[in-house]
Protein backbone atom coordinates (compact mmCIF):
# COMPACT_ATOMS: atom_id res chain seq x y z
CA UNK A 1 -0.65 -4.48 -11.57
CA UNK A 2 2.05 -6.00 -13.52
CA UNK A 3 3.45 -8.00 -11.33
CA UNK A 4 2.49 -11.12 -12.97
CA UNK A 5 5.10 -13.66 -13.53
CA UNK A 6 7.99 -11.53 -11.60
CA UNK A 7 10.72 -13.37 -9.34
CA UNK A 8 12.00 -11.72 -6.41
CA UNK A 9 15.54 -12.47 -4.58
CA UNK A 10 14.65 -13.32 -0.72
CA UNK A 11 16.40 -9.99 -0.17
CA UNK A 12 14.44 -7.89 -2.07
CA UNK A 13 11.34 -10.08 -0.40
CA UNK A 14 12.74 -9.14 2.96
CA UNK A 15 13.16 -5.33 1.81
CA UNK A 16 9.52 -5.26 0.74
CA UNK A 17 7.68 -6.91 3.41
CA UNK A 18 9.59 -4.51 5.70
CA UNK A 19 8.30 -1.73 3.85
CA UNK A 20 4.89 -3.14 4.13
CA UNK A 21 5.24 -3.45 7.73
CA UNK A 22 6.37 0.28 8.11
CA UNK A 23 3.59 1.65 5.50
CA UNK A 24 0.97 -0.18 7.49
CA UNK A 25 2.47 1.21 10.85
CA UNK A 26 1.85 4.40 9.63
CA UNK A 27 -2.32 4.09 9.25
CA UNK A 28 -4.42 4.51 12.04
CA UNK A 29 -4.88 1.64 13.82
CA UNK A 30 -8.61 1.54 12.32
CA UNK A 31 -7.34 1.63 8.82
CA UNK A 32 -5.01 -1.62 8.96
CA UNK A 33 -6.82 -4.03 7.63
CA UNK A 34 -6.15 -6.92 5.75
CA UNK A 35 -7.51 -5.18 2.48
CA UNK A 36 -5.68 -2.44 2.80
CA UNK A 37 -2.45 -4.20 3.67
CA UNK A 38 -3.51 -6.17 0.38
CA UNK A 39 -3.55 -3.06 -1.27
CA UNK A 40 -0.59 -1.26 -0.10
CA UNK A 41 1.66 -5.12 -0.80
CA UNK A 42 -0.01 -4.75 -4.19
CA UNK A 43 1.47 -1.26 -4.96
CA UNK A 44 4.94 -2.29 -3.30
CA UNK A 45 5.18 -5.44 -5.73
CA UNK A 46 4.17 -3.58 -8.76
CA UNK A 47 6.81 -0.54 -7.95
CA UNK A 48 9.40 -3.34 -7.24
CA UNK A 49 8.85 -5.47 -10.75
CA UNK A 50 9.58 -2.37 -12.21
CA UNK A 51 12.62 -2.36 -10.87
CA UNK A 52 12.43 0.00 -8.15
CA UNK A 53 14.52 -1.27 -5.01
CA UNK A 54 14.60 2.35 -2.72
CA UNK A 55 12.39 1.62 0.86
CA UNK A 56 10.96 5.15 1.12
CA UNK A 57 10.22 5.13 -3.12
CA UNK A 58 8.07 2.01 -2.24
CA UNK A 59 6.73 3.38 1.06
CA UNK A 60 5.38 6.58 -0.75
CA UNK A 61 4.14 5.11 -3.82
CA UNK A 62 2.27 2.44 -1.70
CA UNK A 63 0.43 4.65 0.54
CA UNK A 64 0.01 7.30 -2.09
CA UNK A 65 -1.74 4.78 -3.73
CA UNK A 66 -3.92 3.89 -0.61
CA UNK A 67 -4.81 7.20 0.38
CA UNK A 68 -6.03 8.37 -2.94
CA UNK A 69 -8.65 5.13 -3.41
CA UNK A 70 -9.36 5.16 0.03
CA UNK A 71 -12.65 6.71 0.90
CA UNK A 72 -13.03 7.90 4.47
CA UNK A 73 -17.28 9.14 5.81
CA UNK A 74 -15.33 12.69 6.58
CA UNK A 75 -15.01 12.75 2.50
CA UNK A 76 -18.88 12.18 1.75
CA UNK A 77 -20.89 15.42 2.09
CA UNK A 78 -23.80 15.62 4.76
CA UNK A 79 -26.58 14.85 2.40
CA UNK A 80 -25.18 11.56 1.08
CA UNK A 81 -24.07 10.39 4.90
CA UNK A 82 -26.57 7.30 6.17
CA UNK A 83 -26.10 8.22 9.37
């Protein structure tokens, strides 16, 4: 996501672990797994190599990211549910 080769201070790597921590806090329980803490960290580093450093412009952008590759059963119409 960009991130490749990008050094972070130990206080921006404080800021964005707590914004991981408050972005997964924010899922239902169900939802926070360890891929989709991957994903959301994944979305916070890429935001902060590009220089963003604001907690709730990481937060957003991370779970705006999430929500719009996550797929939830509710989102699959009748016909194509297994169950």
């Amino acid at each position: 996501m960009g991130a490749i080769g990008a050094v972070f201070q130990p206080e921006l790597i404080k800021l964005m672990k707590a914004v991981l921590d408050d972005a997964a806090a924010m899922l239902p329980e169900a939802k926070r797994t360890s891929t989709v803490k991957a994903e959301i960290a994944s979305h916070i580093l890429a935001c902060a190599a590009k220089g963003e450093r604001n907690p709730t412009t990481l937060k957003i952008a991370a779970l705006s990211a999430v929500v719009e590759c996550t797929h939830y059963s509710h989102d699959i119409s009748p016909e194509r549910r297994a169950v």
